[in-house]
PDB file of N, CA and C in Angstrom:
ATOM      1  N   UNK A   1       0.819  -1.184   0.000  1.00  0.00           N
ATOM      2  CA  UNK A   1       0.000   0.000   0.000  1.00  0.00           C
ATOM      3  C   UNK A   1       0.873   1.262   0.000  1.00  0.00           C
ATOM      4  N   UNK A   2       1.548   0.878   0.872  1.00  0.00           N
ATOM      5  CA  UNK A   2       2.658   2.670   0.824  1.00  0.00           C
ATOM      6  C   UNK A   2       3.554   2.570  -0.632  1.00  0.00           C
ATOM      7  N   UNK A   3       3.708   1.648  -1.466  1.00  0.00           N
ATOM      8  CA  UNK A   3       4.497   1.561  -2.796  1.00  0.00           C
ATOM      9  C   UNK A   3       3.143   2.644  -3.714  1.00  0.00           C
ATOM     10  N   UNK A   4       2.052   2.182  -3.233  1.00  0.00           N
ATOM     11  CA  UNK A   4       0.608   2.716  -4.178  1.00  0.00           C
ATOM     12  C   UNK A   4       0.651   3.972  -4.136  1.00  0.00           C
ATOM     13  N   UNK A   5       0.963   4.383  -2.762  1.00  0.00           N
ATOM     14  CA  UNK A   5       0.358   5.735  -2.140  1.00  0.00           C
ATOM     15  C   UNK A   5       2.002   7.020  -2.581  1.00  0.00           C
ATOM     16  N   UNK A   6       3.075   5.760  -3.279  1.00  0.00           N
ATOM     17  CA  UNK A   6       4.282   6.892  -3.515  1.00  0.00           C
ATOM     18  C   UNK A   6       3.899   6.819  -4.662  1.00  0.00           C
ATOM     19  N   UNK A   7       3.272   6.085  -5.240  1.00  0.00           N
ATOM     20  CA  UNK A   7       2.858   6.611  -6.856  1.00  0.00           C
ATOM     21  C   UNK A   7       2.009   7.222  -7.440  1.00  0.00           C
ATOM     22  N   UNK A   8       0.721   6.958  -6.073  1.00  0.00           N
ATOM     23  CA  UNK A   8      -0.256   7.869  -6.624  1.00  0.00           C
ATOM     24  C   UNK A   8      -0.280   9.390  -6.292  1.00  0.00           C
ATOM     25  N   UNK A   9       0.448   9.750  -4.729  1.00  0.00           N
ATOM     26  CA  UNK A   9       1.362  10.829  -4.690  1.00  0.00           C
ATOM     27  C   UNK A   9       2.577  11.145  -4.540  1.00  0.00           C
ATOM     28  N   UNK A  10       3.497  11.119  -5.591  1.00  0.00           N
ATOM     29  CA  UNK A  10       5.196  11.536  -5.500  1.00  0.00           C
ATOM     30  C   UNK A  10       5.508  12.638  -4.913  1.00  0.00           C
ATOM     31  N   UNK A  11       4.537  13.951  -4.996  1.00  0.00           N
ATOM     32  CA  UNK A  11       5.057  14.635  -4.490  1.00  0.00           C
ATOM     33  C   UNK A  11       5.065  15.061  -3.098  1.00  0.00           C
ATOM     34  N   UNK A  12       4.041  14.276  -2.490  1.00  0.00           N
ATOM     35  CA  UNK A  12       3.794  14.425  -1.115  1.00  0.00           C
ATOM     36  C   UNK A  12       4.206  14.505  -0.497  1.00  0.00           C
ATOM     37  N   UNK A  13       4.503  15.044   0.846  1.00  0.00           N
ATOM     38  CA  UNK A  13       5.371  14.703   2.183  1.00  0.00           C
ATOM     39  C   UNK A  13       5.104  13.280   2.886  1.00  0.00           C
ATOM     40  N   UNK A  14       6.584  13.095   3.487  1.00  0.00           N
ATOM     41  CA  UNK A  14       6.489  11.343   3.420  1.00  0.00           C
ATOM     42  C   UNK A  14       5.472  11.090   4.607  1.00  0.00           C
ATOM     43  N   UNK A  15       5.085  12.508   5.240  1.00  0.00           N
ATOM     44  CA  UNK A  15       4.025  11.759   6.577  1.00  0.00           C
ATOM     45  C   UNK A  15       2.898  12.120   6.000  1.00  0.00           C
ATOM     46  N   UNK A  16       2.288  12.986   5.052  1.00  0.00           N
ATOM     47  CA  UNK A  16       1.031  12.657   4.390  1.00  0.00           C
ATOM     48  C   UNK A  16       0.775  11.012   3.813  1.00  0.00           C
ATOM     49  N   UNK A  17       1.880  10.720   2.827  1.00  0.00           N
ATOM     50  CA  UNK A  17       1.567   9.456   2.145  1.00  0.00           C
ATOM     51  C   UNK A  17       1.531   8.030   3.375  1.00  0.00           C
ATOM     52  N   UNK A  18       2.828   8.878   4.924  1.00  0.00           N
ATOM     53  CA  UNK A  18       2.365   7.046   5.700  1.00  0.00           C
ATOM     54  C   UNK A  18       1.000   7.410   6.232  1.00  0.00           C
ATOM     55  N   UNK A  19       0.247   8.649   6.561  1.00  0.00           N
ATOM     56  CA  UNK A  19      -0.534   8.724   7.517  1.00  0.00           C
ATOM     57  C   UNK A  19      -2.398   8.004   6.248  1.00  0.00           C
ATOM     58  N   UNK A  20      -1.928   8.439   4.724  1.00  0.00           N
ATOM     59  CA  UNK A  20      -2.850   7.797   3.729  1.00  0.00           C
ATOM     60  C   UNK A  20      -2.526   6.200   3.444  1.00  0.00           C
ATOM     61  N   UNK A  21      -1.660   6.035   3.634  1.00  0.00           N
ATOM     62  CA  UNK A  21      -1.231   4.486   3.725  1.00  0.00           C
ATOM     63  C   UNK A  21      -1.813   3.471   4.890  1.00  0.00           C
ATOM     64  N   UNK A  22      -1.527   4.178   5.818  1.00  0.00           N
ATOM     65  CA  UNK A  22      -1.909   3.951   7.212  1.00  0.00           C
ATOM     66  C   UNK A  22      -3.752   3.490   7.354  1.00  0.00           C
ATOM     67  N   UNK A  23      -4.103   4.893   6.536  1.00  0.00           N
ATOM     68  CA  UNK A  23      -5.863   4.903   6.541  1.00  0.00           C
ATOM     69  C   UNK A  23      -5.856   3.891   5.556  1.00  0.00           C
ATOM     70  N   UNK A  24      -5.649   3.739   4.634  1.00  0.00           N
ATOM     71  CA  UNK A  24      -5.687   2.245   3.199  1.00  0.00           C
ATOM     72  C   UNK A  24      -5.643   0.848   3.651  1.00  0.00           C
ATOM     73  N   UNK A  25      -4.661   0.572   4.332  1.00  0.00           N
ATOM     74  CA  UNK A  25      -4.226  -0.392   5.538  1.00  0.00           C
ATOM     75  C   UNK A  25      -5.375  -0.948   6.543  1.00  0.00           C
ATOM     76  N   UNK A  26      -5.670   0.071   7.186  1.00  0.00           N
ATOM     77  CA  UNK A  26      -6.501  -0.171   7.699  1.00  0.00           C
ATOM     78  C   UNK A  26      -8.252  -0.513   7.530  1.00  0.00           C
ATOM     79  N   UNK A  27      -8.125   0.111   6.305  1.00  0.00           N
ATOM     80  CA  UNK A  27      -9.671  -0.128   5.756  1.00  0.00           C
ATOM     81  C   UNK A  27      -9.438  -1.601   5.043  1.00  0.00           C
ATOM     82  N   UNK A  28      -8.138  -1.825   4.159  1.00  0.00           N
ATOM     83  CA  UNK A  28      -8.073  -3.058   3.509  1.00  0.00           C
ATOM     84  C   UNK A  28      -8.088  -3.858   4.951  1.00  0.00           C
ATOM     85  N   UNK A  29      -7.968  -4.390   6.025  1.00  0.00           N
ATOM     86  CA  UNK A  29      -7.670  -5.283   7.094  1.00  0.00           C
ATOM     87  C   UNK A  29      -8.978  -4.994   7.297  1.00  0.00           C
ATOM     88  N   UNK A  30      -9.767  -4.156   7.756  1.00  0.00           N
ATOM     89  CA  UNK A  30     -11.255  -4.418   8.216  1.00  0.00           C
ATOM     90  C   UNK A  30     -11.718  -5.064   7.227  1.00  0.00           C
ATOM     91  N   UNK A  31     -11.695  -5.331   6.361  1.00  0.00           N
ATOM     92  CA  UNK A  31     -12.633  -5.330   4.983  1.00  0.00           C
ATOM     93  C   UNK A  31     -12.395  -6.944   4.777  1.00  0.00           C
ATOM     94  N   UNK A  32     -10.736  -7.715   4.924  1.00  0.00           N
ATOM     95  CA  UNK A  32     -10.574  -8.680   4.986  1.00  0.00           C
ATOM     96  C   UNK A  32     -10.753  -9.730   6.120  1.00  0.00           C
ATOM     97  N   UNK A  33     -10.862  -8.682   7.207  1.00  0.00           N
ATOM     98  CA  UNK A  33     -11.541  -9.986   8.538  1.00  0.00           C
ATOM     99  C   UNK A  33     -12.853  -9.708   8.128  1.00  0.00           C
ATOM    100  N   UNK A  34     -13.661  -9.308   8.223  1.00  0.00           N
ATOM    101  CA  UNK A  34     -15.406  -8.498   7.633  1.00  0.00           C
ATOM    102  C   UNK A  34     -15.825 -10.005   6.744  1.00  0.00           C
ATOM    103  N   UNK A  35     -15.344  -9.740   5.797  1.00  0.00           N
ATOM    104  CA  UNK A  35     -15.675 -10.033   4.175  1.00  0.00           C
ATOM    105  C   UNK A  35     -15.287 -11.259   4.126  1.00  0.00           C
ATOM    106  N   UNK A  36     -13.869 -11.860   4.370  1.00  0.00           N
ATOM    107  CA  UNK A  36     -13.222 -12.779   3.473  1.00  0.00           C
ATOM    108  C   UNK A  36     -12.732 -14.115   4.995  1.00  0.00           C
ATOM    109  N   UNK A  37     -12.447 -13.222   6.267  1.00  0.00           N
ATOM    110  CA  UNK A  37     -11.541 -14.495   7.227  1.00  0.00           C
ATOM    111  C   UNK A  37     -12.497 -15.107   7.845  1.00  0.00           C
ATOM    112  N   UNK A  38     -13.828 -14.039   8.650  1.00  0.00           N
ATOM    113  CA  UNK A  38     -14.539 -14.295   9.837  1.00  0.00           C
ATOM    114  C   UNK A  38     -15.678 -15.803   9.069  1.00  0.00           C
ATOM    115  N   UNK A  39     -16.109 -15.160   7.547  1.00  0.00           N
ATOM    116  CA  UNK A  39     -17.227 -16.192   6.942  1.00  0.00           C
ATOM    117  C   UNK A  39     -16.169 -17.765   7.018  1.00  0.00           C
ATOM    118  N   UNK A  40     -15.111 -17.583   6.682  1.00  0.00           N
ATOM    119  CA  UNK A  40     -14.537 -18.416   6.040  1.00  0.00           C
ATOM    120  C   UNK A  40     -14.145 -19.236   7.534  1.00  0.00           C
ATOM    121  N   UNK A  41     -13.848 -18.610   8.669  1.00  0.00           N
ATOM    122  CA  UNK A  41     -13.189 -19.598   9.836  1.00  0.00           C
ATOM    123  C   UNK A  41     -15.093 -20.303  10.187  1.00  0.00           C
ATOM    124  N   UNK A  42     -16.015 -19.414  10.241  1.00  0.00           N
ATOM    125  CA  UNK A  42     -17.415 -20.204  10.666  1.00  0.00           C
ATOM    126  C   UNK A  42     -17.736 -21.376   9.545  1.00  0.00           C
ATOM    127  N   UNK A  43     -17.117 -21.235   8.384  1.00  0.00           N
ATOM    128  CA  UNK A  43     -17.638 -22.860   7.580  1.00  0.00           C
ATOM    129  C   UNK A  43     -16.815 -23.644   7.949  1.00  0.00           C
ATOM    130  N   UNK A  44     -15.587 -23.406   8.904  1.00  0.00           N
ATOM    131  CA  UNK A  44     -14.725 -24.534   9.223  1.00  0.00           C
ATOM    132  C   UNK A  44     -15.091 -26.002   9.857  1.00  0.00           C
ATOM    133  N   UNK A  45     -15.866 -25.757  10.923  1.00  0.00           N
ATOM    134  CA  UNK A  45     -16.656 -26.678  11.216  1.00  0.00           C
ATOM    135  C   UNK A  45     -17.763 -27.569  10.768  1.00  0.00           C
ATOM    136  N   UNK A  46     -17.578 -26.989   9.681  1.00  0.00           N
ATOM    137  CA  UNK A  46     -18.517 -27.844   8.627  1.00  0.00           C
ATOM    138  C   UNK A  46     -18.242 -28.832   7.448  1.00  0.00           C
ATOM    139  N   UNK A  47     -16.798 -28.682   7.657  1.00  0.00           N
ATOM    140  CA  UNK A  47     -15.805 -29.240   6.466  1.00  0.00           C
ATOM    141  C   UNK A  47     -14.668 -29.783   7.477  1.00  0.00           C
ATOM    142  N   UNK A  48     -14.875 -30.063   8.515  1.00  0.00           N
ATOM    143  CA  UNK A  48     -13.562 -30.282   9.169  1.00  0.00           C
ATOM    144  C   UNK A  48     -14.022 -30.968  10.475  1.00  0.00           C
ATOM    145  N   UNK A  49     -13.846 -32.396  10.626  1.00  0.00           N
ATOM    146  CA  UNK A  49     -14.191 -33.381  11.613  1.00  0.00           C
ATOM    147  C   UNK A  49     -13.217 -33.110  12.774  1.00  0.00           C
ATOM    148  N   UNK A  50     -12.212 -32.772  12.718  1.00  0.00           N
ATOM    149  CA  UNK A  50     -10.980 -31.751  13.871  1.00  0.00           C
ATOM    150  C   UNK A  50     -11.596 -30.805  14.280  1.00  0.00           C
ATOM    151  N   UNK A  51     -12.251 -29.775  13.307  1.00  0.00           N
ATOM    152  CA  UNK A  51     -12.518 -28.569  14.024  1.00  0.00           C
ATOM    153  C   UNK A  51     -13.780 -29.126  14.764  1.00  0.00           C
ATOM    154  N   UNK A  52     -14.794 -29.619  14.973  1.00  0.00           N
ATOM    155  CA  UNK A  52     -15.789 -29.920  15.011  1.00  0.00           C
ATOM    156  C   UNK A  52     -15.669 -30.622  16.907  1.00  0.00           C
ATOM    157  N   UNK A  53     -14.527 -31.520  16.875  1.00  0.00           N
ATOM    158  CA  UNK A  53     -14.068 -31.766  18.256  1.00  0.00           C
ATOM    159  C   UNK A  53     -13.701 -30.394  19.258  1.00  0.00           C
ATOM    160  N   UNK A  54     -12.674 -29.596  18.375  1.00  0.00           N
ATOM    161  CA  UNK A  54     -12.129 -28.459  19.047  1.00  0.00           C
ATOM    162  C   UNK A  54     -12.885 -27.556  19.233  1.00  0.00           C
ATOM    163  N   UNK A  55     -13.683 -27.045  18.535  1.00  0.00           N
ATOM    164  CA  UNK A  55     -15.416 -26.086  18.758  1.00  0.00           C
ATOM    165  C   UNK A  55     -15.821 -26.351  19.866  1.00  0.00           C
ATOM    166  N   UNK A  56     -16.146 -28.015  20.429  1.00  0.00           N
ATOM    167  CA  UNK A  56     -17.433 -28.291  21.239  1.00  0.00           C
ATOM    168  C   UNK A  56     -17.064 -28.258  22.455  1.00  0.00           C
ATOM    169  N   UNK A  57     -18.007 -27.591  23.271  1.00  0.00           N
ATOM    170  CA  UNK A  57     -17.315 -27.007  24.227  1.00  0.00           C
ATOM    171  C   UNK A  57     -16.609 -28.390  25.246  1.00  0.00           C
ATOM    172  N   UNK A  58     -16.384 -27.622  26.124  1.00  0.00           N
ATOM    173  CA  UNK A  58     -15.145 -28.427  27.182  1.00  0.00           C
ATOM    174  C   UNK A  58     -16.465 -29.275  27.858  1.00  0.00           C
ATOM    175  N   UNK A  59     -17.496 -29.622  28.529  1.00  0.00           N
ATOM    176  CA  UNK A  59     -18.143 -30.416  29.084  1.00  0.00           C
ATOM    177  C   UNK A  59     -18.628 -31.647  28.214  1.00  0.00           C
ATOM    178  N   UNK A  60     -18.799 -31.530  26.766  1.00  0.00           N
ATOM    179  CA  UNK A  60     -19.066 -31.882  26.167  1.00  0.00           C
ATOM    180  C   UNK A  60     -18.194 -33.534  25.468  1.00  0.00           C
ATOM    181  N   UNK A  61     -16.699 -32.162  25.972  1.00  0.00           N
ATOM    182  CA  UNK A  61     -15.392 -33.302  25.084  1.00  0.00           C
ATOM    183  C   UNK A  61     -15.346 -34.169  26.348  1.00  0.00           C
ATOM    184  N   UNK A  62     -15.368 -35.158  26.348  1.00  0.00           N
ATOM    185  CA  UNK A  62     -15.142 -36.518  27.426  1.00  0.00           C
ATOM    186  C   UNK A  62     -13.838 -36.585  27.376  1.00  0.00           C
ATOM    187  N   UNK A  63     -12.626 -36.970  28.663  1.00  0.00           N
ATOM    188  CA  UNK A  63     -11.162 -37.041  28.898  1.00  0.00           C
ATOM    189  C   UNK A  63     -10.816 -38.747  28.054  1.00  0.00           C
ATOM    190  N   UNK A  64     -10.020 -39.111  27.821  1.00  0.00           N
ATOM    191  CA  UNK A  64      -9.739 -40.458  27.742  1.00  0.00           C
ATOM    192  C   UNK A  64      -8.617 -40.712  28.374  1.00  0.00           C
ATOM    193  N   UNK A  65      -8.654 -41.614  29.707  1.00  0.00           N
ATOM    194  CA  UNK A  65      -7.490 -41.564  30.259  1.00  0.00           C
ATOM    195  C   UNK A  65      -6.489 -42.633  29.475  1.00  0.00           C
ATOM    196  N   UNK A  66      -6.769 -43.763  28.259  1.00  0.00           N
ATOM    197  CA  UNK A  66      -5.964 -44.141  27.893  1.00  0.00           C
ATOM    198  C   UNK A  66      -5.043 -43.632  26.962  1.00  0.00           C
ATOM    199  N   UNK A  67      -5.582 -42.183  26.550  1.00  0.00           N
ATOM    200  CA  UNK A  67      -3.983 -41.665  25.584  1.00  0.00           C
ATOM    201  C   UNK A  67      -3.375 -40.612  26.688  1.00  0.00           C
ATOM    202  N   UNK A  68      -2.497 -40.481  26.695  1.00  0.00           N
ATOM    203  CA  UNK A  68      -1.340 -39.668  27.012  1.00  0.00           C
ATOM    204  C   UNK A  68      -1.414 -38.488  26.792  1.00  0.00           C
ATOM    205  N   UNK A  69      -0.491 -37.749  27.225  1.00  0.00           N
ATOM    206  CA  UNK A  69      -0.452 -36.342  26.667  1.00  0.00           C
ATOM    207  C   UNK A  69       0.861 -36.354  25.562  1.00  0.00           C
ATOM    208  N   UNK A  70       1.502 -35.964  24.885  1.00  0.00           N
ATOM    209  CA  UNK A  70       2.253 -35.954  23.641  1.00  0.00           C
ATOM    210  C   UNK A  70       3.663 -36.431  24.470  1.00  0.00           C
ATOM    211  N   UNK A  71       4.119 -35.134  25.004  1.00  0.00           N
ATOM    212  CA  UNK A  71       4.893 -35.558  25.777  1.00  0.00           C
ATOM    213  C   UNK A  71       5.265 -36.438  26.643  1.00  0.00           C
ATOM    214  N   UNK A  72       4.373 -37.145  27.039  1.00  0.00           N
ATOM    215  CA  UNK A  72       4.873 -37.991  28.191  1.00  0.00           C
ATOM    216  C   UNK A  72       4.747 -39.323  26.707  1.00  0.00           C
ATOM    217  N   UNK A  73       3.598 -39.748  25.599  1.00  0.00           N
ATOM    218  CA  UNK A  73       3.763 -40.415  24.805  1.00  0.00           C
ATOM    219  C   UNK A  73       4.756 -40.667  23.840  1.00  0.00           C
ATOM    220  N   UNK A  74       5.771 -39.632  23.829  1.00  0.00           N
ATOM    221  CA  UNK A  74       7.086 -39.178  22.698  1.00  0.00           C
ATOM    222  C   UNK A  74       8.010 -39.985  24.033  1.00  0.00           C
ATOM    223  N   UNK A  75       8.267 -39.487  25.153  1.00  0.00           N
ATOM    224  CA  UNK A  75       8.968 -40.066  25.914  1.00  0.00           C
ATOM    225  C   UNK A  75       8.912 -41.365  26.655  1.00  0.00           C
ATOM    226  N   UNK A  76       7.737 -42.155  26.423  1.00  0.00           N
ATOM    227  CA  UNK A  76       7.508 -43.529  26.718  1.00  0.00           C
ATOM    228  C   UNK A  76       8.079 -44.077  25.182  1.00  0.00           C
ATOM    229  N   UNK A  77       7.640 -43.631  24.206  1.00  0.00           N
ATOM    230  CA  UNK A  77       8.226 -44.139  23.224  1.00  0.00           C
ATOM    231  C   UNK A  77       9.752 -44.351  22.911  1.00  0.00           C
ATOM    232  N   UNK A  78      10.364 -42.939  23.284  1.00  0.00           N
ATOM    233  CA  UNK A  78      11.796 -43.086  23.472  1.00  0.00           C
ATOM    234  C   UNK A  78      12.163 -44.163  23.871  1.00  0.00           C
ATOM    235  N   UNK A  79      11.974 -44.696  25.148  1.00  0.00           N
ATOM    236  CA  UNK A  79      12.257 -45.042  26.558  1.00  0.00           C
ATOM    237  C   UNK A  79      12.135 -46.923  26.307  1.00  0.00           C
ATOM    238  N   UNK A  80      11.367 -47.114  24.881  1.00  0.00           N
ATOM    239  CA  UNK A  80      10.978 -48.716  24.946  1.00  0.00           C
ATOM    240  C   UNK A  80      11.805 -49.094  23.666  1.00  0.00           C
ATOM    241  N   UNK A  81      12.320 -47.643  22.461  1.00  0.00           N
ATOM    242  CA  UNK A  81      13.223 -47.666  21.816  1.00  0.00           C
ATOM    243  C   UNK A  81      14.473 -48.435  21.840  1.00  0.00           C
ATOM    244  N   UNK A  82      14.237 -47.113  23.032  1.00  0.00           N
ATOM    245  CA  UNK A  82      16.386 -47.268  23.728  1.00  0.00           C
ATOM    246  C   UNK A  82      16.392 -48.266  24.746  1.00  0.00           C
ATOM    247  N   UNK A  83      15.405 -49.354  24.970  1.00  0.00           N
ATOM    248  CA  UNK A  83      15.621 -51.025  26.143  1.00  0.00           C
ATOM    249  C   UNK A  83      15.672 -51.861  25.337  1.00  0.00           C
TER     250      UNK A  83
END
């Protein structure tokens, strides 16, 4: 945007063109969470059997005490490696 804003004004002072850059910036970023990120993260759960676990709330998700947590599963694994 500030490459746009030195071409569409060269002769400007450089804090007119960051402070119009700045306003451009900012309207393009509203416009892309608005328009294009917020629709697009709500169909996630609709296309995505992962997201669909991670959405639902915490009372909902049941614990399983037979998996592990990563870490302690990476390091049991080590551990039956290296015997």
């Amino acid at each position: 945007m500030q490459q746009v804003v030195r071409v569409w004004l060269p002769h400007a002072p450089v804090i007119v063109q960051f402070a119009i850059a700045l306003l451009l910036i900012t309207l393009f970023a509203a416009f892309s969470w608005h328009w294009i990120e917020k629709p697009i993260l709500k169909l996630r759960s609709r296309f995505s059997f992962v997201a669909r676990q991670r959405l639902a709330p915490d009372d909902a998700v049941a614990t399983r005490p037979d998996i592990a947590p990563l870490a302690v599963a990476a390091n049991a694994v080590r551990s039956r490696q290296s015997s």
